[in-house]
Protein backbone atom coordinates (compact mmCIF):
# COMPACT_ATOMS: atom_id res chain seq x y z
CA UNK A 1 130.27 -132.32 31.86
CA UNK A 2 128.24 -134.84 29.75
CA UNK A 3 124.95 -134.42 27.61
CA UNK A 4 123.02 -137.43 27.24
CA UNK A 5 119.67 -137.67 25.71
CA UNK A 6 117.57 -140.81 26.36
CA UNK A 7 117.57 -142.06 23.01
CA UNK A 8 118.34 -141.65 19.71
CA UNK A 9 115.55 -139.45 18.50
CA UNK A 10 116.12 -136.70 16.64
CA UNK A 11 114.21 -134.18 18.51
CA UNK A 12 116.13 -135.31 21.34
CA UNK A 13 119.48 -134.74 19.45
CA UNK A 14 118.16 -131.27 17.69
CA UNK A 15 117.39 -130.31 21.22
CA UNK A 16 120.58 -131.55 23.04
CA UNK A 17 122.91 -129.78 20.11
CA UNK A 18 122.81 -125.61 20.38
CA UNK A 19 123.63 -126.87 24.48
CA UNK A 20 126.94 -128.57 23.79
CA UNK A 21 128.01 -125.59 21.53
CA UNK A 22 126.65 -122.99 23.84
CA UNK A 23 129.05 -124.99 26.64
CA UNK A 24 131.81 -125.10 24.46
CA UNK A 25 131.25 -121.77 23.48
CA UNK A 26 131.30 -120.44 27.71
CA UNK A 27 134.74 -122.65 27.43
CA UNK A 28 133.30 -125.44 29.73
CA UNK A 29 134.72 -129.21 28.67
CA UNK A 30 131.67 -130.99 27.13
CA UNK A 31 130.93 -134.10 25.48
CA UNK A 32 127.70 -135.84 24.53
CA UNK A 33 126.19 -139.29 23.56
CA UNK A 34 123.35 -139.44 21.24
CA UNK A 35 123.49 -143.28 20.75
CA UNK A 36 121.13 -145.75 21.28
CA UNK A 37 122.91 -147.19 24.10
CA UNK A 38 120.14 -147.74 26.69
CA UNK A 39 119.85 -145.10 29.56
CA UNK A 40 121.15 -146.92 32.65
CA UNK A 41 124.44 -147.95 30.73
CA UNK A 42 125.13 -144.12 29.65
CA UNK A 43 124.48 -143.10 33.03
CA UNK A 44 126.61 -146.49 34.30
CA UNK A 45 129.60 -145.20 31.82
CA UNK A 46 129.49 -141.37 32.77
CA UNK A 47 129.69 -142.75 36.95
CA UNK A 48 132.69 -144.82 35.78
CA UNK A 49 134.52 -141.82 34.02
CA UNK A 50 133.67 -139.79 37.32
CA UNK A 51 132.07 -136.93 35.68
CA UNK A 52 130.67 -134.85 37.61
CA UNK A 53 127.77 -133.11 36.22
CA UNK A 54 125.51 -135.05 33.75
CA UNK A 55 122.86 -133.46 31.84
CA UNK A 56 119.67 -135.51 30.56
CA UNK A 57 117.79 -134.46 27.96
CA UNK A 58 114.23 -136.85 27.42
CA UNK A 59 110.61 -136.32 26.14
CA UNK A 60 109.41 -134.64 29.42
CA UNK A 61 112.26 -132.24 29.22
CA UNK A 62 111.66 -131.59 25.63
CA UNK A 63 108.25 -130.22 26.06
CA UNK A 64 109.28 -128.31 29.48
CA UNK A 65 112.16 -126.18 27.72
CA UNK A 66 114.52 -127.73 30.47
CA UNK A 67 117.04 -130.55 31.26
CA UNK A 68 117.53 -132.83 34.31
CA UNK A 69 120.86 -132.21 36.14
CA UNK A 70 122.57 -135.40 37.93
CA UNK A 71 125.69 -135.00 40.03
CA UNK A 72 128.07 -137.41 40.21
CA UNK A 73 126.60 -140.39 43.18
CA UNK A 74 124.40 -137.76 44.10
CA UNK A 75 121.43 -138.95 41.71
CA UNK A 76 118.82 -136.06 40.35
C-alpha cells in the first residue's frame, strides 16, 4: 500500500502521518511520498511498482476527514 498526498503541504503531510503509523501499526506494508513530485508522476511510479492499493490524501479530503482509494488500473 502507498500514501500519497498531492503536494507538499504540511497539512497534507500532518494529515497523511498518524495513517502510515496506524498501517504499520495493524502490520500492513506501507510506504508514503510527501514530495513535491507532481501528482500524475506519483501515481505513474506507484502503477509501475504494481501496488495495489494507493491512498490519496488532497485539500478536498482534508476538510472531509477521508482519503481517496485507487486500485491498481482500476482508477478511483
Amino acid at each position: 500500500m502507498r500514501v500519497l498526498t498531492l503536494n507538499d503541504d504540511v497539512a497534507l503531510i500532518n494529515d497523511a502521518q498518524p495513517i502510515v503509523a496506524e498501517l504499520r501499526a495493524n502490520r500492513v506494508r506501507v510506504d508514503a511520498d510527501y514530495s513535491a513530485t507532481p501528482f500524475r508522476a506519483k501515481i505513474s511510479n506507484a502503477e509501475q511498482l504494481r501496488v495495489h492499493t494507493v491512498l490519496v490524501i488532497g485539500g478536498r479530503d482534508t476538510e472531509a476527514g477521508a482519503v481517496s482509494i485507487r486500485l491498481h488500473s482500476g482508477g478511483q
